[in-house]
C-alpha atoms as a PDB file:
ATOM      1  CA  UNK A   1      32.776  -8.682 -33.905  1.00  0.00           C
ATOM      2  CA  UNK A   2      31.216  -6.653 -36.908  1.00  0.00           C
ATOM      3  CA  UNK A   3      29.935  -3.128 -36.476  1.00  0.00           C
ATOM      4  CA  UNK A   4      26.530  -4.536 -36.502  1.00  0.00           C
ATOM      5  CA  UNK A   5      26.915  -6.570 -33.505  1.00  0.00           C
ATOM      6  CA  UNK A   6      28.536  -4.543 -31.833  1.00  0.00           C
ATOM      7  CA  UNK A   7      25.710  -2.018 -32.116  1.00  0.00           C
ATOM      8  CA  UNK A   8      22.976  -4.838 -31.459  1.00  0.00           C
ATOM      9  CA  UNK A   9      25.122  -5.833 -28.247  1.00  0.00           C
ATOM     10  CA  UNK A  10      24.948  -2.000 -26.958  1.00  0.00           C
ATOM     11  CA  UNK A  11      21.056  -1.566 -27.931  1.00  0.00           C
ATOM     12  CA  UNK A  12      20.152  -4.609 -25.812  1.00  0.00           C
ATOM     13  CA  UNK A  13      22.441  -3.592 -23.128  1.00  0.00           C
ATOM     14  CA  UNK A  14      20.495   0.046 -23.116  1.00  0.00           C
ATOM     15  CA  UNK A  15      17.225  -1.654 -23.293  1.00  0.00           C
ATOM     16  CA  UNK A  16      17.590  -4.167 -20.369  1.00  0.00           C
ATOM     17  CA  UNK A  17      19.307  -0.493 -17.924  1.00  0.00           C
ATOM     18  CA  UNK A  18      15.827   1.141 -19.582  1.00  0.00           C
ATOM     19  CA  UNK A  19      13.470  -1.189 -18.751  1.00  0.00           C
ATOM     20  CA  UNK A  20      14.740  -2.568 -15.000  1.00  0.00           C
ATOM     21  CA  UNK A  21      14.769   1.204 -14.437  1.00  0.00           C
ATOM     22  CA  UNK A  22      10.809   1.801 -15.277  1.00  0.00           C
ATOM     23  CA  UNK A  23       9.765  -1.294 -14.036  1.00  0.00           C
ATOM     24  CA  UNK A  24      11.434  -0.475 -10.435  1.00  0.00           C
ATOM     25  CA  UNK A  25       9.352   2.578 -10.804  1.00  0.00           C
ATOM     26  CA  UNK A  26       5.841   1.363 -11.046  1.00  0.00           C
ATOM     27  CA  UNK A  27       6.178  -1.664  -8.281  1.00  0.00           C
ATOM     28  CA  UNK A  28       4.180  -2.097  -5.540  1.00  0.00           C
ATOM     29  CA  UNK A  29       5.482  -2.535  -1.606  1.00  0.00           C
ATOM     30  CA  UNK A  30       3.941  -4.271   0.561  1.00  0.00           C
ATOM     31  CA  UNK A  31       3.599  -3.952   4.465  1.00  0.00           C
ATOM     32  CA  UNK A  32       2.895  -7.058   6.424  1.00  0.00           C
ATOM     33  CA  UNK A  33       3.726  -5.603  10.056  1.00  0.00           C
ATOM     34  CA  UNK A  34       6.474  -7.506  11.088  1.00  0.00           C
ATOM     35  CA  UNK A  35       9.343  -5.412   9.917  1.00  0.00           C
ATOM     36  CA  UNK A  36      10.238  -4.182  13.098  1.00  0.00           C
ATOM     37  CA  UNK A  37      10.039  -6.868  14.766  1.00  0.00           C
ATOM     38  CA  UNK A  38       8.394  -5.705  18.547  1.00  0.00           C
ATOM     39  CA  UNK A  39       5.961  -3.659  19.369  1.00  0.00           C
ATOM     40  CA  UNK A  40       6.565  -0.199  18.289  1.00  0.00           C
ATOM     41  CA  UNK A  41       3.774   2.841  18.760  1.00  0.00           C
ATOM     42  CA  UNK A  42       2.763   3.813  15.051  1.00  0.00           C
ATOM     43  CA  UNK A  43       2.789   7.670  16.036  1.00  0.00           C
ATOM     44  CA  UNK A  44       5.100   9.623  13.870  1.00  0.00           C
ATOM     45  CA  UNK A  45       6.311   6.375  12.516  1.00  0.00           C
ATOM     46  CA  UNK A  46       7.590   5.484   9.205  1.00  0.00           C
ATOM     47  CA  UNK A  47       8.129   2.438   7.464  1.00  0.00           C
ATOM     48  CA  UNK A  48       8.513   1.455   3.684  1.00  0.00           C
ATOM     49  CA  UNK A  49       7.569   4.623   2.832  1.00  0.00           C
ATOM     50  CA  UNK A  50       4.444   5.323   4.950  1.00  0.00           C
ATOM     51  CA  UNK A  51       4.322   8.123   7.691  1.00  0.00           C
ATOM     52  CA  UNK A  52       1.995   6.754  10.424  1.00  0.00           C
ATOM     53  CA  UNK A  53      -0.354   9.122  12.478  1.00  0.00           C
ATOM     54  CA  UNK A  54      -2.803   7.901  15.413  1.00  0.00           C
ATOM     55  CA  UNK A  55      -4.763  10.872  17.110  1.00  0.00           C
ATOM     56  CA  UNK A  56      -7.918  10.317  19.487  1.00  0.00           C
ATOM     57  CA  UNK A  57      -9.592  13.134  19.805  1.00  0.00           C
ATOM     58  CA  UNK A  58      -7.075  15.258  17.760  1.00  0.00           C
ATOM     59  CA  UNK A  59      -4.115  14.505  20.008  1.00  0.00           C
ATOM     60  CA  UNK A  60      -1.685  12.170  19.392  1.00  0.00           C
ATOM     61  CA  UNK A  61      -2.109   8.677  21.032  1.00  0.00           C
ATOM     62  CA  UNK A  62       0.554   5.605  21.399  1.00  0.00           C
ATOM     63  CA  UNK A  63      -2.515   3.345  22.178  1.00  0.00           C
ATOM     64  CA  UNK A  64      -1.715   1.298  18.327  1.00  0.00           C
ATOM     65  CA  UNK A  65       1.058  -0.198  18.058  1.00  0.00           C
ATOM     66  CA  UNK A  66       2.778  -1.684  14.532  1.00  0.00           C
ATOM     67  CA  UNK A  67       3.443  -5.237  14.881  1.00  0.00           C
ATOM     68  CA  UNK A  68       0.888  -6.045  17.719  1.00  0.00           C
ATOM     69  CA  UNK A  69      -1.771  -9.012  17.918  1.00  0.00           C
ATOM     70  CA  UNK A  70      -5.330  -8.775  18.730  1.00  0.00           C
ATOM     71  CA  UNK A  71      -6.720 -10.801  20.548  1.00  0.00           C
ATOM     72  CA  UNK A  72      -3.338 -11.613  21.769  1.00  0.00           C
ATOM     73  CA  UNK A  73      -2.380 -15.501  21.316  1.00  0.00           C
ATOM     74  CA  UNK A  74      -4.531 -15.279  17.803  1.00  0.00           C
ATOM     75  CA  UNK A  75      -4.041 -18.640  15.742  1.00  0.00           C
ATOM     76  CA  UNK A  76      -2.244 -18.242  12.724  1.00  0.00           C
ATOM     77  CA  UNK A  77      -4.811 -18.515   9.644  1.00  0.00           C
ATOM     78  CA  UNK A  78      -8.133 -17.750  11.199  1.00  0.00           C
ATOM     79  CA  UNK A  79      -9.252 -15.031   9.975  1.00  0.00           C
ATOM     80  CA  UNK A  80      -9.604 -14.079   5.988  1.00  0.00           C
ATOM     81  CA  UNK A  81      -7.574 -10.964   5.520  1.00  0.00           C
ATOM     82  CA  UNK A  82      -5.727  -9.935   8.640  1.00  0.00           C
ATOM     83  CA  UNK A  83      -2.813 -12.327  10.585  1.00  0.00           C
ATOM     84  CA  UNK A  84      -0.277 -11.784  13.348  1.00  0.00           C
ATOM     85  CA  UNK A  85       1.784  -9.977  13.278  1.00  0.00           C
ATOM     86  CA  UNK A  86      -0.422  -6.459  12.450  1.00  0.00           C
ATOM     87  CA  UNK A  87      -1.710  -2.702  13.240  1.00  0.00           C
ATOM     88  CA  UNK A  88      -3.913  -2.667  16.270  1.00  0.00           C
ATOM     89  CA  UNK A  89      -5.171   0.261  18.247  1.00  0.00           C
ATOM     90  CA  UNK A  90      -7.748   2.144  19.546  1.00  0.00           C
ATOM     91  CA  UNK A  91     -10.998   2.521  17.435  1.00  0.00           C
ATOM     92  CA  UNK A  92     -12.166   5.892  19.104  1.00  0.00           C
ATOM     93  CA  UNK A  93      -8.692   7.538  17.121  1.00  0.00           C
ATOM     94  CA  UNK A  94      -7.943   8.287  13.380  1.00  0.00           C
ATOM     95  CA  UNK A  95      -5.174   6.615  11.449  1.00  0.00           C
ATOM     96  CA  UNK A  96      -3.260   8.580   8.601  1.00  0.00           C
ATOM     97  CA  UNK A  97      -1.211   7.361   6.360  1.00  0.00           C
ATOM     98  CA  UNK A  98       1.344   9.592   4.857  1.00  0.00           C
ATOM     99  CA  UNK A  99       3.571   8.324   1.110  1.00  0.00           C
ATOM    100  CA  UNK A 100       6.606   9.427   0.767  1.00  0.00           C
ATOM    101  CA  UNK A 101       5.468   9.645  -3.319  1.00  0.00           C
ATOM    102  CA  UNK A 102       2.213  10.259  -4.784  1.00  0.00           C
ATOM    103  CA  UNK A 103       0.645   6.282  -5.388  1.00  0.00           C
ATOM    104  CA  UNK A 104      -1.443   5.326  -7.822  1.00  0.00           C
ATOM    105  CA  UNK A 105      -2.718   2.373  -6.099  1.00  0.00           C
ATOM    106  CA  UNK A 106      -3.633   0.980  -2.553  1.00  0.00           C
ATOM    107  CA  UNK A 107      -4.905  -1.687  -0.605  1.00  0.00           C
ATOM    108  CA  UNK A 108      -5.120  -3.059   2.916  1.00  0.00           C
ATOM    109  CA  UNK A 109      -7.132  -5.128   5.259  1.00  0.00           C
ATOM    110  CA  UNK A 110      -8.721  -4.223   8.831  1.00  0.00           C
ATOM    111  CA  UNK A 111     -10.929  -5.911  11.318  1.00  0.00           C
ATOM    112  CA  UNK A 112     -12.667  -4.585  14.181  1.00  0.00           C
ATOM    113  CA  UNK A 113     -13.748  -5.918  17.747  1.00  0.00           C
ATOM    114  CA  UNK A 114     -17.085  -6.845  16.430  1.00  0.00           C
ATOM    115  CA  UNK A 115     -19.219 -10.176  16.063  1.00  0.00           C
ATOM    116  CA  UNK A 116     -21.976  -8.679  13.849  1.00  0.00           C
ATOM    117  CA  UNK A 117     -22.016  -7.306   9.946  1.00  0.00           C
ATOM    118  CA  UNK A 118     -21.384  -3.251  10.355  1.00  0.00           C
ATOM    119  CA  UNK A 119     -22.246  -1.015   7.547  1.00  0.00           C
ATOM    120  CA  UNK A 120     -19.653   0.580   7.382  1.00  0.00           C
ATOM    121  CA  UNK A 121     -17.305  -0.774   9.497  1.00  0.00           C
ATOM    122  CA  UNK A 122     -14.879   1.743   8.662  1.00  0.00           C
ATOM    123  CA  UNK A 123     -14.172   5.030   6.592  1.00  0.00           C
ATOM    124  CA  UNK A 124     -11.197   5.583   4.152  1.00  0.00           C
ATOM    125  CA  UNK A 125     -10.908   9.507   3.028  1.00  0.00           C
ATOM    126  CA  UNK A 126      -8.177  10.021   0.377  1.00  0.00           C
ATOM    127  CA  UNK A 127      -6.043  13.175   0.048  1.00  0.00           C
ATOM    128  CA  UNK A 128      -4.770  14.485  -3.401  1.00  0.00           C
ATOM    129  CA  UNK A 129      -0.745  15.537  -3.811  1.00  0.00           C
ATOM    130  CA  UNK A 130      -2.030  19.276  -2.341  1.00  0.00           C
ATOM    131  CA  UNK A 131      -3.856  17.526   0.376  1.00  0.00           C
ATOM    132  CA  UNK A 132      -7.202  17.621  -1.062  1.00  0.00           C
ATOM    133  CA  UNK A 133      -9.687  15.383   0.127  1.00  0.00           C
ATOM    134  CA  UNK A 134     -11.282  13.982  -2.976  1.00  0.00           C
ATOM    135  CA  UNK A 135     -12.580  10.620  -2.000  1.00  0.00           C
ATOM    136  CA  UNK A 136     -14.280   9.538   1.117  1.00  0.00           C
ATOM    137  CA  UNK A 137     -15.253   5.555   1.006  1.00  0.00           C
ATOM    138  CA  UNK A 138     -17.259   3.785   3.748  1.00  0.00           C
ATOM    139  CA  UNK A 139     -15.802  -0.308   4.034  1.00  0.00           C
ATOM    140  CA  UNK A 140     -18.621  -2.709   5.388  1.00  0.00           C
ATOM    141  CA  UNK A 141     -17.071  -5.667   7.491  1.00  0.00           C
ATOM    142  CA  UNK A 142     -18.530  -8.880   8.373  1.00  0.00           C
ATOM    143  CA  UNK A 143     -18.038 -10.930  11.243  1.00  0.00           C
ATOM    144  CA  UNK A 144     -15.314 -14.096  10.204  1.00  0.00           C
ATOM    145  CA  UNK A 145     -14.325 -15.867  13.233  1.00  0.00           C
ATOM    146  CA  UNK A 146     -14.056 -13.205  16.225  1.00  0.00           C
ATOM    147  CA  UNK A 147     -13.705 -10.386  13.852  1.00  0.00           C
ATOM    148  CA  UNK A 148     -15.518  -8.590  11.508  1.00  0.00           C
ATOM    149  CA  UNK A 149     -13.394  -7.958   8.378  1.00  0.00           C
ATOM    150  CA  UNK A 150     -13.323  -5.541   5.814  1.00  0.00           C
ATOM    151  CA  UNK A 151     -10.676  -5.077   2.513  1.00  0.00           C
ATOM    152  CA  UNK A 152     -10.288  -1.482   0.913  1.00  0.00           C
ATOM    153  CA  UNK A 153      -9.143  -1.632  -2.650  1.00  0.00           C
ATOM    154  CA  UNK A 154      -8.352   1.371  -4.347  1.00  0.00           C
ATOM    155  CA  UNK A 155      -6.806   2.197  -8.283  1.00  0.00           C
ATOM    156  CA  UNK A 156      -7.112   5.472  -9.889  1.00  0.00           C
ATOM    157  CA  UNK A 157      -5.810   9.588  -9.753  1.00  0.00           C
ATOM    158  CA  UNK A 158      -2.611   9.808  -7.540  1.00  0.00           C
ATOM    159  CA  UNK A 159      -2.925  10.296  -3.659  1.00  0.00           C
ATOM    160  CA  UNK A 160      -0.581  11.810  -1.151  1.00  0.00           C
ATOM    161  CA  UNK A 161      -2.545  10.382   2.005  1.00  0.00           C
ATOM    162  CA  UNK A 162      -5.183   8.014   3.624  1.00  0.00           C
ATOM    163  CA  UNK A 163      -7.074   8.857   6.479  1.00  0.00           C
ATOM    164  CA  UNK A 164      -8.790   6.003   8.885  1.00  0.00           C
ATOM    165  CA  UNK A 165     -11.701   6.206  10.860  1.00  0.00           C
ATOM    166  CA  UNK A 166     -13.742   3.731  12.928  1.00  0.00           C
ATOM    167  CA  UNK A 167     -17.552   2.888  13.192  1.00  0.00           C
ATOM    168  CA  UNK A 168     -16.899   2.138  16.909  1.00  0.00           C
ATOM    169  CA  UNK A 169     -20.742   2.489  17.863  1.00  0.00           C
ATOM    170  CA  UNK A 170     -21.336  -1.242  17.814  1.00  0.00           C
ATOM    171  CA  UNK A 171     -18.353  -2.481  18.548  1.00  0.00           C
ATOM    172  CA  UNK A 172     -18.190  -5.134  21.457  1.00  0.00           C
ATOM    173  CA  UNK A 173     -16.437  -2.849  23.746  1.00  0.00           C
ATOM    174  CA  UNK A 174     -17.448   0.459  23.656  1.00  0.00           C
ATOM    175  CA  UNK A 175     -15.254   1.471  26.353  1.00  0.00           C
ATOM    176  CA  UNK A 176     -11.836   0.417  24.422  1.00  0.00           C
ATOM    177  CA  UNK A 177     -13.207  -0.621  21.147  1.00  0.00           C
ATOM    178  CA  UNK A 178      -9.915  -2.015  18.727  1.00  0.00           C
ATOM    179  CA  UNK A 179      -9.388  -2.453  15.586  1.00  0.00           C
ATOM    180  CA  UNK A 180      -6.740  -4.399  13.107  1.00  0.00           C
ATOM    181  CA  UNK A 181      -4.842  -3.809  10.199  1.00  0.00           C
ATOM    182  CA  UNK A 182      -2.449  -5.579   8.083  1.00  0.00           C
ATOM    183  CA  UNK A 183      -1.112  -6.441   4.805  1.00  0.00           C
ATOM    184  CA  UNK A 184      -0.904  -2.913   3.298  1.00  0.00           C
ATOM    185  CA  UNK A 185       0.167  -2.475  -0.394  1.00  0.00           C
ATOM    186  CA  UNK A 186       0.679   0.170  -2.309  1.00  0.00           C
ATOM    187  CA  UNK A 187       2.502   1.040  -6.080  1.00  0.00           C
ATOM    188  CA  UNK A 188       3.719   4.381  -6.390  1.00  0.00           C
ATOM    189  CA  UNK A 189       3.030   6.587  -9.473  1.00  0.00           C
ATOM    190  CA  UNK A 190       5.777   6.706 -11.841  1.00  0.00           C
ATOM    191  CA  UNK A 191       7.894   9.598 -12.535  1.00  0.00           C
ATOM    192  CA  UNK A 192       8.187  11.004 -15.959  1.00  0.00           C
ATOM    193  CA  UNK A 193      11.451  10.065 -16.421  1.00  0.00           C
ATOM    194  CA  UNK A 194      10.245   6.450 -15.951  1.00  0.00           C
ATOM    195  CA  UNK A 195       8.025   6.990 -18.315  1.00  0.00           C
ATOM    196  CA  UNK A 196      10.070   8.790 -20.555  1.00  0.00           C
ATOM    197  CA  UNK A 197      12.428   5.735 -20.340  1.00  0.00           C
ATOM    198  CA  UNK A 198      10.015   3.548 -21.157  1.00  0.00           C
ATOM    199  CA  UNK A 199       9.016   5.477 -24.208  1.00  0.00           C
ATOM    200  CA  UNK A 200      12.578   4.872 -24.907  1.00  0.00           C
ATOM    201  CA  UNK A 201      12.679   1.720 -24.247  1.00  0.00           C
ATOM    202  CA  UNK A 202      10.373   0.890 -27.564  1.00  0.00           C
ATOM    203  CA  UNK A 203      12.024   2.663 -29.780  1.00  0.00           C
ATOM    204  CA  UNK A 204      15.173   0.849 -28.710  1.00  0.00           C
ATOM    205  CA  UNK A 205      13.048  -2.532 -29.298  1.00  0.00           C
ATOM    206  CA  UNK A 206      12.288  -0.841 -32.573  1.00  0.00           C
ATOM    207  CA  UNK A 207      15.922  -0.345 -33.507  1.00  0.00           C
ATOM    208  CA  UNK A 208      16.879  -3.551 -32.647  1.00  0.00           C
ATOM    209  CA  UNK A 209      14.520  -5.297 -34.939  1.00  0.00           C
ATOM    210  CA  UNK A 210      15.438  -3.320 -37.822  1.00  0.00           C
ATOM    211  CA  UNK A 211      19.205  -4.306 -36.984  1.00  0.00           C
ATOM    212  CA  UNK A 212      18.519  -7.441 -37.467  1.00  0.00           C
ATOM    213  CA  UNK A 213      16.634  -7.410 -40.442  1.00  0.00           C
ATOM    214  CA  UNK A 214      19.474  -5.518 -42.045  1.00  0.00           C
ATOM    215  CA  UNK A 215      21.742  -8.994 -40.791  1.00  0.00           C
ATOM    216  CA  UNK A 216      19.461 -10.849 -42.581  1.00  0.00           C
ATOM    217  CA  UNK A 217      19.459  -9.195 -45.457  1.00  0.00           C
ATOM    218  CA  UNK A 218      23.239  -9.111 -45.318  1.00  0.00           C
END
């Protein structure tokens, strides 16, 4: 093998460890609730890289549970946005949600015990990397089947943690008014070194293609 293969071999080689290593970086994880596999309370839980916190009245609460049904026997496929297995609890608490790394991007479903359009239906405050709220964003649901659903979406500046709260006021059940998520996803920001390597990555693209117009010439 010439000297100029042999360097084209070991630039491709470089590029593909550069590129799988940037990509990892910047995917997203998803949480569909049924990684445990029984009923587990979401208190001081973590999973995937999210921290779970359920307070009512600012004291810590088992009453949600991570990989629970509501209603219980729920068909599969009924509702839009939210299936069994999922999040349910209490809608009187607050749910955080703690990232092990800042992310850059999140989204998740809920539904709440609730056969009427609520506006909102819940609350989503975001928390910088020093645990600054920045963002506070009411979610409207509507009622789809025997819940009304909601989807938050967010993209944008990097956040540390997500903070739930419920519009429980009209809620069929005022009592023990419940609510649902599921399907949580979320890509984490990428670390300068993944970026660096990607930087990297095009100039090794770069030096590849004048390699092998130099073969061509040859």
């Amino acid at each position: 093998m010439s000297t100029t293969n042999k360097l084209s071999l070991a630039i491709v080689s470089m590029a593909c460890v550069v590129f799988g290593t940037a990509h990892a970086a910047g995917a997203s994880t998803k949480l569909t609730f049924d990684e445990l596999g029984f009923p587990t309370p979401v208190d001081n839980l973590t999973v995937k890289g999210v921290t779970f916190d359920f307070k009512i009245d600012g004291v810590d609460s088992n009453d949600a549970m991570y990989n629970a049904s509501f209603p219980p026997q729920l068909p599969s496929g009924l509702l839009a946005n939210v299936q069994q297995p999922l999040l349910e609890g209490n809608a009187k608490g607050i749910l955080s949600l703690d990232f092990a790394a800042p992310v850059e991007a999140l989204e998740f479903a809920v539904g709440v015990e609730a056969f009427r359009p609520l506006t909102p239906g819940f609350s989503v405050e975001l928390l910088d990397k020093g645990l600054n709220s920045f963002l506070i964003t009411p979610v409207n649901t509507a009622p789809l089947a025997i819940l009304s659903e909601g989807l938050f979406k967010y993209s944008g500046a990097s956040i540390k943690k997500a903070i739930l709260s419920f519009n429980s006021e009209f809620f069929l059940n005022p009592d023990n008014p419940r609510f649902s998520l599921d399907n949580l996803s979320y890509t984490v920001v990428p670390e300068p070194s993944s970026l660096i390597a990607l930087l990297a990555s095009s100039a090794i693209s770069a030096c590849l293609y004048r390699v092998r117009k130099q073969q061509k010439v040859v």
